[in-house]
Each structure stands twice: as C-alpha cells, then as structure tokens.
PDB file of N, CA and C in Angstrom:
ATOM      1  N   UNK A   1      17.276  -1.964  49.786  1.00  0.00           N
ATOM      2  CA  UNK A   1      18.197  -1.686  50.858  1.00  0.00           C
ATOM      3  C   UNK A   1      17.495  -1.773  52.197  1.00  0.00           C
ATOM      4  N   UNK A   2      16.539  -1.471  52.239  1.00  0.00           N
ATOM      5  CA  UNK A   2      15.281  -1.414  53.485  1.00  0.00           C
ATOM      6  C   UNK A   2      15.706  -2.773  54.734  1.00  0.00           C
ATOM      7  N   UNK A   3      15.516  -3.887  53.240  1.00  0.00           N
ATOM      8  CA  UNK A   3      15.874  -5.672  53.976  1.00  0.00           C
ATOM      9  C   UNK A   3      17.162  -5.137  54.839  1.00  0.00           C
ATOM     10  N   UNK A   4      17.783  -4.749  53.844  1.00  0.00           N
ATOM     11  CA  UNK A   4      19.327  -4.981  54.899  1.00  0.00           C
ATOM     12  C   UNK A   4      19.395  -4.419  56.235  1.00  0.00           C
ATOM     13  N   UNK A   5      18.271  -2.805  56.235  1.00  0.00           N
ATOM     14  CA  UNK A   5      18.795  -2.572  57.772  1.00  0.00           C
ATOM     15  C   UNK A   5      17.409  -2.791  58.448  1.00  0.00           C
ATOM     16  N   UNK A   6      16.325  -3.593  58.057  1.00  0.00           N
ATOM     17  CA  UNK A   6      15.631  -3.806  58.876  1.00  0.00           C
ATOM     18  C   UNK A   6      15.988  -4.748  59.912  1.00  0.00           C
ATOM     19  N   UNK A   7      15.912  -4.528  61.304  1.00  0.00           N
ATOM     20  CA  UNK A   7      15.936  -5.748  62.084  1.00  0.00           C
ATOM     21  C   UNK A   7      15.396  -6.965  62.537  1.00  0.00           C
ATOM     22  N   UNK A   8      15.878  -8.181  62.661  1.00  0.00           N
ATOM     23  CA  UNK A   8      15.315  -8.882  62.306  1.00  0.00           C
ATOM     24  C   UNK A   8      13.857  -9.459  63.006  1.00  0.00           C
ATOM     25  N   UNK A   9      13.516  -8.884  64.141  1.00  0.00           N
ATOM     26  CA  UNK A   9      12.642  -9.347  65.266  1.00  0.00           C
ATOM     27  C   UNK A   9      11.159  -8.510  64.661  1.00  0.00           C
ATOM     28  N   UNK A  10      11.056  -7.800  63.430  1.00  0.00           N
ATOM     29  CA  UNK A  10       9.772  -7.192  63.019  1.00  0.00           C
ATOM     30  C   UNK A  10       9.608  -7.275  61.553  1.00  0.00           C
ATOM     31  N   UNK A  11      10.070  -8.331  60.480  1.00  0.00           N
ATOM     32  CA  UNK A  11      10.193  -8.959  59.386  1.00  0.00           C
ATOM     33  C   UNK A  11       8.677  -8.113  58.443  1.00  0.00           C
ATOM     34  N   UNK A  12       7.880  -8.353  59.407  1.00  0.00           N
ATOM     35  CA  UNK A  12       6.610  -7.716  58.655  1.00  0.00           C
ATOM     36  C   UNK A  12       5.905  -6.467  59.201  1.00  0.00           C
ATOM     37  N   UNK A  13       6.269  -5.941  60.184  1.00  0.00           N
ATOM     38  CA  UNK A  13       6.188  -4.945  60.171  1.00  0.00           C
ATOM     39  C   UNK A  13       6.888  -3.348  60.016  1.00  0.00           C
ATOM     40  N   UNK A  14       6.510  -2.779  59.076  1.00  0.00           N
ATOM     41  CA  UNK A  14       6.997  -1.480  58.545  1.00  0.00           C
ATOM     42  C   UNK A  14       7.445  -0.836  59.943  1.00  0.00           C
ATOM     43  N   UNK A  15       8.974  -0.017  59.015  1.00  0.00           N
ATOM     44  CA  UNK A  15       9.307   0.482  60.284  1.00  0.00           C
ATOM     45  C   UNK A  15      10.016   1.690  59.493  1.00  0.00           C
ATOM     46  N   UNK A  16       9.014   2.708  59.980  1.00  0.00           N
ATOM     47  CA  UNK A  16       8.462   4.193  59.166  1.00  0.00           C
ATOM     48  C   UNK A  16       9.628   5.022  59.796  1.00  0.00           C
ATOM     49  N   UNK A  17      10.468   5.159  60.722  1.00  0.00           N
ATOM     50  CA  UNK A  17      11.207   5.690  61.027  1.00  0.00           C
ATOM     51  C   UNK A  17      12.775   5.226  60.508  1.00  0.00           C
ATOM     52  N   UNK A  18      12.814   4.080  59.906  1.00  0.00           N
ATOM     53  CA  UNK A  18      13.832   3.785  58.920  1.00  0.00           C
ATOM     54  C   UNK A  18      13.549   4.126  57.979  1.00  0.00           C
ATOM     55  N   UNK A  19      12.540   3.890  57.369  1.00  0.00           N
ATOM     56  CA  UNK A  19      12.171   4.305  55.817  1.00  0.00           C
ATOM     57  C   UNK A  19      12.135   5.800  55.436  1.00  0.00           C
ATOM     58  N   UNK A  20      12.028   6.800  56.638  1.00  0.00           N
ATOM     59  CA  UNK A  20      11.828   7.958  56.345  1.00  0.00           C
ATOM     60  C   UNK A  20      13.567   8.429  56.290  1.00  0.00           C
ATOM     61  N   UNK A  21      14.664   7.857  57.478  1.00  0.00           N
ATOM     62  CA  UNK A  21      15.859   8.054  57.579  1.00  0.00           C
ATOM     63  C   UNK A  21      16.290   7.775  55.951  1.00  0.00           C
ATOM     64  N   UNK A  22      16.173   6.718  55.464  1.00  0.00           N
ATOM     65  CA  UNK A  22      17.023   6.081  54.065  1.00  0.00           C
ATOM     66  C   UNK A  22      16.340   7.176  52.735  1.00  0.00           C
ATOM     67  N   UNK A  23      14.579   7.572  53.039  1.00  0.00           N
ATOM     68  CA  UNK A  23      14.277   8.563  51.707  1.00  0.00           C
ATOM     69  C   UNK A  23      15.203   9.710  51.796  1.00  0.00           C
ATOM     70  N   UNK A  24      15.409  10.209  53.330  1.00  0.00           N
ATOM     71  CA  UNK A  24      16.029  11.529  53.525  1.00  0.00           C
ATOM     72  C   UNK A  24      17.307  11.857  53.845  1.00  0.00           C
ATOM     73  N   UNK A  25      18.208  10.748  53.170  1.00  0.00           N
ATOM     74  CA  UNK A  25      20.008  10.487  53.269  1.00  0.00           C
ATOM     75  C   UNK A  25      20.422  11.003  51.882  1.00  0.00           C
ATOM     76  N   UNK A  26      21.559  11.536  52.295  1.00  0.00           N
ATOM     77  CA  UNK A  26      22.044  11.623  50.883  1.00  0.00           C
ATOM     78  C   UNK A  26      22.780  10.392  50.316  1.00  0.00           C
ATOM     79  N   UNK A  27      23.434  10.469  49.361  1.00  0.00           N
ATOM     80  CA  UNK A  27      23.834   9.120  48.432  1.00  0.00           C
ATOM     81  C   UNK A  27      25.350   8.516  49.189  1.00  0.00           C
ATOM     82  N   UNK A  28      25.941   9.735  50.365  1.00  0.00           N
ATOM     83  CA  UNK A  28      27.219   9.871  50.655  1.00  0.00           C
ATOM     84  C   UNK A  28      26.560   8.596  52.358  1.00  0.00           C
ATOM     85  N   UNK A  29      25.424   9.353  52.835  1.00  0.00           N
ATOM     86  CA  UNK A  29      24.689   8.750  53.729  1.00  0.00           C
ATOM     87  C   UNK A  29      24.252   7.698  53.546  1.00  0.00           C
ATOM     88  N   UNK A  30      23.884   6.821  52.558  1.00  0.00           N
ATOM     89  CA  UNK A  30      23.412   5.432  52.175  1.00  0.00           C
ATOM     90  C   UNK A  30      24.097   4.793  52.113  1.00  0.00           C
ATOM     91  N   UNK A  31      25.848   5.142  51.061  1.00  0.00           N
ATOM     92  CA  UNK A  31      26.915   4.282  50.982  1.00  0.00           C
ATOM     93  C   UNK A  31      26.985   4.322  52.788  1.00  0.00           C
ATOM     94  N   UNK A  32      26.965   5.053  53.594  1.00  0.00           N
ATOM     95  CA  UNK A  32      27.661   4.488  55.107  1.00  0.00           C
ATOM     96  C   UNK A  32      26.332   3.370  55.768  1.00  0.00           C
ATOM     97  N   UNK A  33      25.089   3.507  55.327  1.00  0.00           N
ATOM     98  CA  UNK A  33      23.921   2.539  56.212  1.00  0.00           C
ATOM     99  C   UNK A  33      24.324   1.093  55.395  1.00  0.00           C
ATOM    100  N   UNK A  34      24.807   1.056  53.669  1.00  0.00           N
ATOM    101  CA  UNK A  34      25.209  -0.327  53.469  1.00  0.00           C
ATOM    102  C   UNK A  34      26.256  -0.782  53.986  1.00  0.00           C
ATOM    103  N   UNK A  35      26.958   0.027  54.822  1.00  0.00           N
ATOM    104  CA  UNK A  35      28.430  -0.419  55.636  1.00  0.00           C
ATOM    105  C   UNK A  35      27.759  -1.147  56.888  1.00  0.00           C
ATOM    106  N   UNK A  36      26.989   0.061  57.405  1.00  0.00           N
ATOM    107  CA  UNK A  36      26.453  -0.429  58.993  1.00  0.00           C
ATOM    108  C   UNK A  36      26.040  -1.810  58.385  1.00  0.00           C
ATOM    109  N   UNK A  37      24.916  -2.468  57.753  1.00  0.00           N
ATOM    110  CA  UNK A  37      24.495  -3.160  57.352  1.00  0.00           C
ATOM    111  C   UNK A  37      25.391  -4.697  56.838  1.00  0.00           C
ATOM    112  N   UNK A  38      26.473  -4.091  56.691  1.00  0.00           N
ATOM    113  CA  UNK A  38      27.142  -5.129  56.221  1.00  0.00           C
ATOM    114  C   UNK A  38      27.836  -5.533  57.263  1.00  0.00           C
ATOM    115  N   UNK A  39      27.947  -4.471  58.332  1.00  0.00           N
ATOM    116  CA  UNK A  39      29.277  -4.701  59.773  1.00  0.00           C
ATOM    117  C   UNK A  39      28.149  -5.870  60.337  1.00  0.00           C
ATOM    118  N   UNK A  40      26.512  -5.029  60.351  1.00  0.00           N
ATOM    119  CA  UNK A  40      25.886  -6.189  61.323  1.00  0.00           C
ATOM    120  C   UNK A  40      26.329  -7.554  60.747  1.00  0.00           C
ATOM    121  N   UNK A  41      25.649  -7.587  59.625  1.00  0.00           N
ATOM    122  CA  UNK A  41      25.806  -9.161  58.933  1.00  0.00           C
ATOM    123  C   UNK A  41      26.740 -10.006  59.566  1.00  0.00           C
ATOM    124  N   UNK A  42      28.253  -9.405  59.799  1.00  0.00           N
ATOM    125  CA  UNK A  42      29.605  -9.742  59.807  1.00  0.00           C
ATOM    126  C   UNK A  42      29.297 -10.069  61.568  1.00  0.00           C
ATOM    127  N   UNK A  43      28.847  -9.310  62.273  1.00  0.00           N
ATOM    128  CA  UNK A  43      28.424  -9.448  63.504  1.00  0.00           C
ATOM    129  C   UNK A  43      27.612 -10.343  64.066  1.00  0.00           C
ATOM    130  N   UNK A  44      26.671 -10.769  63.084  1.00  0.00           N
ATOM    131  CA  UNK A  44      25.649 -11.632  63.961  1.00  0.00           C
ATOM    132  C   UNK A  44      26.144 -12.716  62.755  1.00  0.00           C
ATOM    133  N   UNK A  45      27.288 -13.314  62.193  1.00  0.00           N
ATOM    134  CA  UNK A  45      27.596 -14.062  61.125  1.00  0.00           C
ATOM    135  C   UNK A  45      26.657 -14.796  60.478  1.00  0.00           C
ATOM    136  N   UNK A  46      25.974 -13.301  59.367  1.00  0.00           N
ATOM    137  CA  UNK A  46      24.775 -13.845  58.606  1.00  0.00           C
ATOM    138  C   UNK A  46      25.469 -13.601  57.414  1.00  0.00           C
ATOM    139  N   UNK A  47      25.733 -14.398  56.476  1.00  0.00           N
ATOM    140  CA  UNK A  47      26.738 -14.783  55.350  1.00  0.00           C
ATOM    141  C   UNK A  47      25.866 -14.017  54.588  1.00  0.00           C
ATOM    142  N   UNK A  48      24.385 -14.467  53.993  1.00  0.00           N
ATOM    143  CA  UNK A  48      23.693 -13.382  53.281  1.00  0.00           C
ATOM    144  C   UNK A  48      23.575 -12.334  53.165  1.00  0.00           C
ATOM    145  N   UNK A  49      23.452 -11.470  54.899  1.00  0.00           N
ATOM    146  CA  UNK A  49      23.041 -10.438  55.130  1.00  0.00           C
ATOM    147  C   UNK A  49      24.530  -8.977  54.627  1.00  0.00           C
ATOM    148  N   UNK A  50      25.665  -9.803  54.677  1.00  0.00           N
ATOM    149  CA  UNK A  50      26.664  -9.266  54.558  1.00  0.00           C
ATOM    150  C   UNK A  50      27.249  -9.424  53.235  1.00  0.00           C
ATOM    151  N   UNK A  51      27.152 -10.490  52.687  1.00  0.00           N
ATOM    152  CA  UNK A  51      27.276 -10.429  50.713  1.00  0.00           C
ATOM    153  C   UNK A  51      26.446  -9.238  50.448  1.00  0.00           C
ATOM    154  N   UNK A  52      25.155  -9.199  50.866  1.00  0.00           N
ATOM    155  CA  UNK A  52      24.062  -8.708  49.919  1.00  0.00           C
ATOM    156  C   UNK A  52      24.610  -7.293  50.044  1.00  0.00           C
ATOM    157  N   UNK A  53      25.249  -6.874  51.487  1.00  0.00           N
ATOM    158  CA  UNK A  53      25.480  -5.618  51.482  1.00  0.00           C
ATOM    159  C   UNK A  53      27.027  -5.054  50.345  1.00  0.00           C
ATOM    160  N   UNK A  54      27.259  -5.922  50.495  1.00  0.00           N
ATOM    161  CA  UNK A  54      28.942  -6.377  49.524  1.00  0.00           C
ATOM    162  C   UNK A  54      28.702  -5.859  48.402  1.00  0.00           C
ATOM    163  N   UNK A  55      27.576  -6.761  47.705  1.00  0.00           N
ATOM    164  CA  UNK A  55      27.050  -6.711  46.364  1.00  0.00           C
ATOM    165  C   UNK A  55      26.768  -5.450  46.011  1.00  0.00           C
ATOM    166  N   UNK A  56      26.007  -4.084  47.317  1.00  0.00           N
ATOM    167  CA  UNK A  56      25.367  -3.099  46.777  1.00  0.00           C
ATOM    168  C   UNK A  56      26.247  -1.967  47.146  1.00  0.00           C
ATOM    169  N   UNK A  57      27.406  -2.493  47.676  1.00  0.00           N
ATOM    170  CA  UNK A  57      28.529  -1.263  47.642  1.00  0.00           C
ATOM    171  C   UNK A  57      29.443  -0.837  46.491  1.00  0.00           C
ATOM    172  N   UNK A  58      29.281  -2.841  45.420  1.00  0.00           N
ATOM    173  CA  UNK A  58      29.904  -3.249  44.176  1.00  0.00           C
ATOM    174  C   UNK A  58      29.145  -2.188  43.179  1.00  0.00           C
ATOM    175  N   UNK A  59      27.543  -2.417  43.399  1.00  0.00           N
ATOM    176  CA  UNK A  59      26.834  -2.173  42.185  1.00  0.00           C
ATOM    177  C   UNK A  59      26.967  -0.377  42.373  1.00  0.00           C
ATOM    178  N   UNK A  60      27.509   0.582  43.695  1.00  0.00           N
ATOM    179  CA  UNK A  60      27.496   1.577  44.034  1.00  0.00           C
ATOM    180  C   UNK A  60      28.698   2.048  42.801  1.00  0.00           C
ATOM    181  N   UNK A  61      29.611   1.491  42.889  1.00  0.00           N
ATOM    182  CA  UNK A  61      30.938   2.085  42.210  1.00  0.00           C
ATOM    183  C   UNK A  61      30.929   2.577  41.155  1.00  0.00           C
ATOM    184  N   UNK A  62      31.745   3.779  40.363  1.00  0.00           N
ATOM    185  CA  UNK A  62      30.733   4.662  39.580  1.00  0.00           C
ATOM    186  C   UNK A  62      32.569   4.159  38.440  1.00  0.00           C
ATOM    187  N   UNK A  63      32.170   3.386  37.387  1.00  0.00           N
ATOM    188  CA  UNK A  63      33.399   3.588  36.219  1.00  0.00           C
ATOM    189  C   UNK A  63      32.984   4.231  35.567  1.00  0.00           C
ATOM    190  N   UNK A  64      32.895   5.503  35.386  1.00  0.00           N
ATOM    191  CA  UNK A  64      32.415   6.443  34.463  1.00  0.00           C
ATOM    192  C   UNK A  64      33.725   6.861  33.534  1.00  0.00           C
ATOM    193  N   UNK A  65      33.493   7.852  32.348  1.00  0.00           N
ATOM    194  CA  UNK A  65      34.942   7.815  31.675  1.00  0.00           C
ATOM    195  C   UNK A  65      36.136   8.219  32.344  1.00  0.00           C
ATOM    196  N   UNK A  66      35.930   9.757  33.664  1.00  0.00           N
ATOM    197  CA  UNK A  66      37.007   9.545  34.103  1.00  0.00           C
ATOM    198  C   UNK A  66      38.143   8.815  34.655  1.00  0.00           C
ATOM    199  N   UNK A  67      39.118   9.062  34.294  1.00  0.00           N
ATOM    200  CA  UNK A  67      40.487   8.122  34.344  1.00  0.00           C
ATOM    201  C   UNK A  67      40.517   7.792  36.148  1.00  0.00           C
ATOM    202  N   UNK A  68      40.738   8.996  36.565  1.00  0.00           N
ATOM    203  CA  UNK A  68      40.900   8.604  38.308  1.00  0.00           C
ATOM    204  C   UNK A  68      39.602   7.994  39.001  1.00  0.00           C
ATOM    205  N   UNK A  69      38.380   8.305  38.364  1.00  0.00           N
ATOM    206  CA  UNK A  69      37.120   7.711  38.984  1.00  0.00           C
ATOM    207  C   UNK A  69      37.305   5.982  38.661  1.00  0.00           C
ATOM    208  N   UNK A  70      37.697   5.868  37.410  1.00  0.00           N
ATOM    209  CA  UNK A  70      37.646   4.306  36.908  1.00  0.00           C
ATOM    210  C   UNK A  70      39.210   3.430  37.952  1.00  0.00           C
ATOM    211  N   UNK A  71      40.442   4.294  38.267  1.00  0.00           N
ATOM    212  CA  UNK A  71      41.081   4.098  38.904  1.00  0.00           C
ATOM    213  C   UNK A  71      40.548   3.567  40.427  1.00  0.00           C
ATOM    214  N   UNK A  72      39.784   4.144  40.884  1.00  0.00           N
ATOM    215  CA  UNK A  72      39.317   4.324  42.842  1.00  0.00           C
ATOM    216  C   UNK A  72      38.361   3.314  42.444  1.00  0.00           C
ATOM    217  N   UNK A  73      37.627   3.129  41.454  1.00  0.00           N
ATOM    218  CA  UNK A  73      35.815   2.162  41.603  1.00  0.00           C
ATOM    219  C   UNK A  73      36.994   0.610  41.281  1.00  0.00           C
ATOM    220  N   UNK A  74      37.963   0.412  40.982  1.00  0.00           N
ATOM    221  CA  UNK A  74      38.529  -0.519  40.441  1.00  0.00           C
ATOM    222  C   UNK A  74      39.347  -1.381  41.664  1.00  0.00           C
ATOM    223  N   UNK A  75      40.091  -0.347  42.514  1.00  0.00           N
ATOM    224  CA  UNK A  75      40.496  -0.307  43.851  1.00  0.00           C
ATOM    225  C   UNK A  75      39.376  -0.910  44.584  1.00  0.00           C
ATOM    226  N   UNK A  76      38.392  -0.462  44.834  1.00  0.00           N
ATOM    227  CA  UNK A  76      37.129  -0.994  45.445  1.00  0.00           C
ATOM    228  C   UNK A  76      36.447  -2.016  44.971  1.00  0.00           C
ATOM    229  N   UNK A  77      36.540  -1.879  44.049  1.00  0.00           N
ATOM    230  CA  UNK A  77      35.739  -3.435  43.427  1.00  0.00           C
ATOM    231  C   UNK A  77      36.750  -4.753  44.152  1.00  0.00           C
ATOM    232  N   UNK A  78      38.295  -4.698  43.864  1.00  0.00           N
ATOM    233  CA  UNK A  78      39.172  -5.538  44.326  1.00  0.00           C
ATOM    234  C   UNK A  78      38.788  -6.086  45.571  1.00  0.00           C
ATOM    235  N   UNK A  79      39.018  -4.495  46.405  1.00  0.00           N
ATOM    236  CA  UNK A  79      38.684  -4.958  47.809  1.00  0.00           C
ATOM    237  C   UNK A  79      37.385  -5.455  48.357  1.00  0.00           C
ATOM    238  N   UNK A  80      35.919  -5.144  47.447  1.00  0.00           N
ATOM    239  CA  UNK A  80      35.096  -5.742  47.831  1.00  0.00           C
ATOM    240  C   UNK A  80      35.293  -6.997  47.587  1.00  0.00           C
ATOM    241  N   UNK A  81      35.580  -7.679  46.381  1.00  0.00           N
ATOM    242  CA  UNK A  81      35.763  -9.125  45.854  1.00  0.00           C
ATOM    243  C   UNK A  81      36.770  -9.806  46.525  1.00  0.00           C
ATOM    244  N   UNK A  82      37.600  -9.232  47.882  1.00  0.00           N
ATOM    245  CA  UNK A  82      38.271 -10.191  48.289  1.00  0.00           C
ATOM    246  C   UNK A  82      37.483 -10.253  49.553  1.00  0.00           C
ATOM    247  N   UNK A  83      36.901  -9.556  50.079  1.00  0.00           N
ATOM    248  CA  UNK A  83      36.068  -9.246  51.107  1.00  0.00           C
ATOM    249  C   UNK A  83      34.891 -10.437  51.038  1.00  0.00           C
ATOM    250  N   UNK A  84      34.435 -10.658  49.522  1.00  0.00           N
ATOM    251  CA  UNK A  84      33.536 -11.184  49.733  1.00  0.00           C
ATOM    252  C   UNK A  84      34.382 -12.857  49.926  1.00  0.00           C
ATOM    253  N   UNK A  85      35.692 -13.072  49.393  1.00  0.00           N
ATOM    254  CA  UNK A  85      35.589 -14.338  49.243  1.00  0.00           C
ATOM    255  C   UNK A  85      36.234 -14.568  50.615  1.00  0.00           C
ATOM    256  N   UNK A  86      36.451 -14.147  51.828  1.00  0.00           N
ATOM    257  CA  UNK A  86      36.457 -13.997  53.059  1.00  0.00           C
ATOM    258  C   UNK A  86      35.407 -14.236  53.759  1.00  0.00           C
ATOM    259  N   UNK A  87      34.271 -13.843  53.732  1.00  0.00           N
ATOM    260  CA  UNK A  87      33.328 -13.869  53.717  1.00  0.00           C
ATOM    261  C   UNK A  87      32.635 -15.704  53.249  1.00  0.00           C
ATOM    262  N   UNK A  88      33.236 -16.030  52.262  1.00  0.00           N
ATOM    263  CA  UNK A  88      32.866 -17.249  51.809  1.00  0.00           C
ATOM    264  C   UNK A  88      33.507 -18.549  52.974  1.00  0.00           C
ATOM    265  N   UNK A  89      34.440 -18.060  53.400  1.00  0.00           N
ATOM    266  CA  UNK A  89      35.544 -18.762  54.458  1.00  0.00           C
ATOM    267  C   UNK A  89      35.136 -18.553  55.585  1.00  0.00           C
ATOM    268  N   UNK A  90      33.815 -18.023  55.617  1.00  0.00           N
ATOM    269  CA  UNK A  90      33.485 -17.618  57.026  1.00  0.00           C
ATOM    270  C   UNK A  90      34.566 -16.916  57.791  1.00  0.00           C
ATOM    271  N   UNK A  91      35.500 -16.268  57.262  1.00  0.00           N
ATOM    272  CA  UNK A  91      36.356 -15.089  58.387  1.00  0.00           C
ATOM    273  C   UNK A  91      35.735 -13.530  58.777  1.00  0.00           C
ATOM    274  N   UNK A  92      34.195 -14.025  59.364  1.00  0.00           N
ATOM    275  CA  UNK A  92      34.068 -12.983  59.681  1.00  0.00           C
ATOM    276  C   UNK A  92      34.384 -11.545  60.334  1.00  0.00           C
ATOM    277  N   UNK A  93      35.599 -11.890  61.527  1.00  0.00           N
ATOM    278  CA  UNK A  93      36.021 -11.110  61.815  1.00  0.00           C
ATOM    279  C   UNK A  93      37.125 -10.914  61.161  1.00  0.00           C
ATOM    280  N   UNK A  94      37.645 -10.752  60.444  1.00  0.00           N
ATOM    281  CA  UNK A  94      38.639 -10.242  59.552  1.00  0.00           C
ATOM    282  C   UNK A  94      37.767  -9.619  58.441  1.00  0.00           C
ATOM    283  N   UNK A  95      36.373  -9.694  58.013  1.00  0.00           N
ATOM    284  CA  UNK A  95      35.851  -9.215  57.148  1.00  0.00           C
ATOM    285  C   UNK A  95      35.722  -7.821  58.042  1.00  0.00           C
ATOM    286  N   UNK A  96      35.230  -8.117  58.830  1.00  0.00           N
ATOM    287  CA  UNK A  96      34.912  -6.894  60.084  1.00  0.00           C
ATOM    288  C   UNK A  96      35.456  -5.810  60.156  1.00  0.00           C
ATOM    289  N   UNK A  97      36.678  -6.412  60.687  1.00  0.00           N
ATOM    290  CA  UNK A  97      37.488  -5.780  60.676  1.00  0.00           C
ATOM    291  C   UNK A  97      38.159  -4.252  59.301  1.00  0.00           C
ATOM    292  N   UNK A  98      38.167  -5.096  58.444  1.00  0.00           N
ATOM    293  CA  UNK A  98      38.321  -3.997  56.767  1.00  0.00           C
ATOM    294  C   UNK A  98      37.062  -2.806  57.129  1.00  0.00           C
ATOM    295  N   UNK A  99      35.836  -3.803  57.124  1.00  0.00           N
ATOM    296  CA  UNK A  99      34.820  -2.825  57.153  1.00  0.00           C
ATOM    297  C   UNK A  99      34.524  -1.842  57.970  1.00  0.00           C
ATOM    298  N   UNK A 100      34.866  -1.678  59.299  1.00  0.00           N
ATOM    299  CA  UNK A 100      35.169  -0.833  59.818  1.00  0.00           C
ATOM    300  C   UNK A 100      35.897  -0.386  59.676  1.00  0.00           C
ATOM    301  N   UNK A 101      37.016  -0.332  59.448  1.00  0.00           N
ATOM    302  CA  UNK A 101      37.723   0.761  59.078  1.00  0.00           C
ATOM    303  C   UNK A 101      37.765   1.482  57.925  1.00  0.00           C
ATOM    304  N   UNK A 102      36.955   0.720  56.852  1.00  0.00           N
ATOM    305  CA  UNK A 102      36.636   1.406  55.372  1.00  0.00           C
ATOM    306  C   UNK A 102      35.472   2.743  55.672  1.00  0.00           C
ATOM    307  N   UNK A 103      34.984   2.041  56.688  1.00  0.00           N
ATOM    308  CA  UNK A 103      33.189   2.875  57.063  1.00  0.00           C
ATOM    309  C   UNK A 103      33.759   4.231  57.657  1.00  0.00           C
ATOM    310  N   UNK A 104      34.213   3.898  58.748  1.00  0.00           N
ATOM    311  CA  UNK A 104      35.171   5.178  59.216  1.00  0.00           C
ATOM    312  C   UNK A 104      35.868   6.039  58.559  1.00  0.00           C
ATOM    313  N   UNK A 105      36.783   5.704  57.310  1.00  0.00           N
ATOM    314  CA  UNK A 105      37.148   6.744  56.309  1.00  0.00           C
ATOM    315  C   UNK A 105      36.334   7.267  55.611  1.00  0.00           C
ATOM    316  N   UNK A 106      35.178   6.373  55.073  1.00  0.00           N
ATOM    317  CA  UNK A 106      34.142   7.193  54.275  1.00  0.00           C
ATOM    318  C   UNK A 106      33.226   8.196  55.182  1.00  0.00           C
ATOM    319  N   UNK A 107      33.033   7.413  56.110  1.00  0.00           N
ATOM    320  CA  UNK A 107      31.902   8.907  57.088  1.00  0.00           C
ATOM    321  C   UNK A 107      32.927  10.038  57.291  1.00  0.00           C
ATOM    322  N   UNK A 108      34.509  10.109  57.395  1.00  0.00           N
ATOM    323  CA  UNK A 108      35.295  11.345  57.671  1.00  0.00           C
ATOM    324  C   UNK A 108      35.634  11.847  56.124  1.00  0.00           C
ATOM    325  N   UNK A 109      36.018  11.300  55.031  1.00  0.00           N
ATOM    326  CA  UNK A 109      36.034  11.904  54.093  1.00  0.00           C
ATOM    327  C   UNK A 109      34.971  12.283  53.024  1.00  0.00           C
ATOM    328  N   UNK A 110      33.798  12.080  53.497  1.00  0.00           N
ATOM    329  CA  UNK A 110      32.745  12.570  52.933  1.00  0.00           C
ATOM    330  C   UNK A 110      31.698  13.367  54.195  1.00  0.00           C
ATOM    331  N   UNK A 111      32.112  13.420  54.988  1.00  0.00           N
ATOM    332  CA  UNK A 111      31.687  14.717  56.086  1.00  0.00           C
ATOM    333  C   UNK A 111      29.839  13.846  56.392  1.00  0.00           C
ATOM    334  N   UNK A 112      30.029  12.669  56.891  1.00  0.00           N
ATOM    335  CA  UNK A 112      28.594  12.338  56.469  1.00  0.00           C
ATOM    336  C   UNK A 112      27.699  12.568  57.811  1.00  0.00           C
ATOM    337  N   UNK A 113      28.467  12.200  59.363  1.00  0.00           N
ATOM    338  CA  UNK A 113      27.962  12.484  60.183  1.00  0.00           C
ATOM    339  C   UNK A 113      27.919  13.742  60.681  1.00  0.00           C
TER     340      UNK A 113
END
C-alpha cells in the first residue's frame, strides 16, 4: 500500500512519516488512505495508480458467513468492478466522482477522522 500513497517526486526515498501514519491507522483508517490513493490516481489520470487502488479495496471486502456482510461486500464488489471498467474508458472523472463520494460516507460512517 506504501507505492500507492507514496508521491511520486521521491520513488526511492523512504518517507518515514508515511510509513509511521499507515503502521499506526486503524483498518477503518487504511480503507480511507486506499480511497485518497485511488482519488489521486483518478486525478493525475494514472490508470495504474487507480486500478491498483480498486483492486485493494476489492481484496478489502470481507464475504464471511454472515448473510448481511456477504450482502454489502457483494454491493461493493459490483461497484468496484464497474468503477474499474470506467476506469478502462478512461472516464476519469466520473470515476472521481463515485469515489468521492464513497470516501466521504466511509470517513462519516466509520467515525475515521
């Protein structure tokens, strides 16, 4: 996850004040830095930078046996997979767009900031 929010102008050099932010987030706090991460992508229209974040919001989703958990990760999977093929069309700002406003419900319904 590091790649995704490192910026891009210091590729090789460690940057200890991110790395210490991402050890010391909770799991509610990480799902929102792969959002930031994915808004940049969508922002500076880096097709990679914004799948990859896609991919690790996918691999986030929890189908565990509960019925309503497998319900909501299923909902989300959808919307990531159309997101991404938006994304494939280069509509970045319409990808943008979702994502901010997805990011915004999760930082208020999980109390993250």
């Amino acid at each position: 996850m590091q790649s995704l929010m490192k910026p891009n102008h210091s590729k090789n050099a460690p940057d200890h004040y991110l790395e210490q932010k991402i050890l010391s987030a909770s799991p509610e706090q990480l799902i929102a830095y792969v959002y930031d991460a994915a808004i940049a992508g969508c922002i500076q229209r880096d097709i990679a930078k914004a799948s990859s974040a896609l991919s690790l919001l996918i691999q986030s989703l929890n189908f565990d046996e509960e019925k309503e958990m497998q319900v909501m990760s299923t909902k989300f999977y959808k919307t990531y997979d159309y997101l991404l093929d938006l994304l494939r069309k280069k509509k970045f700002d319409e990808v943008l767009t979702y994502l901010k406003e997805i990011r915004a419900t999760w930082v208020e319904a999980m109390n993250v900031y």
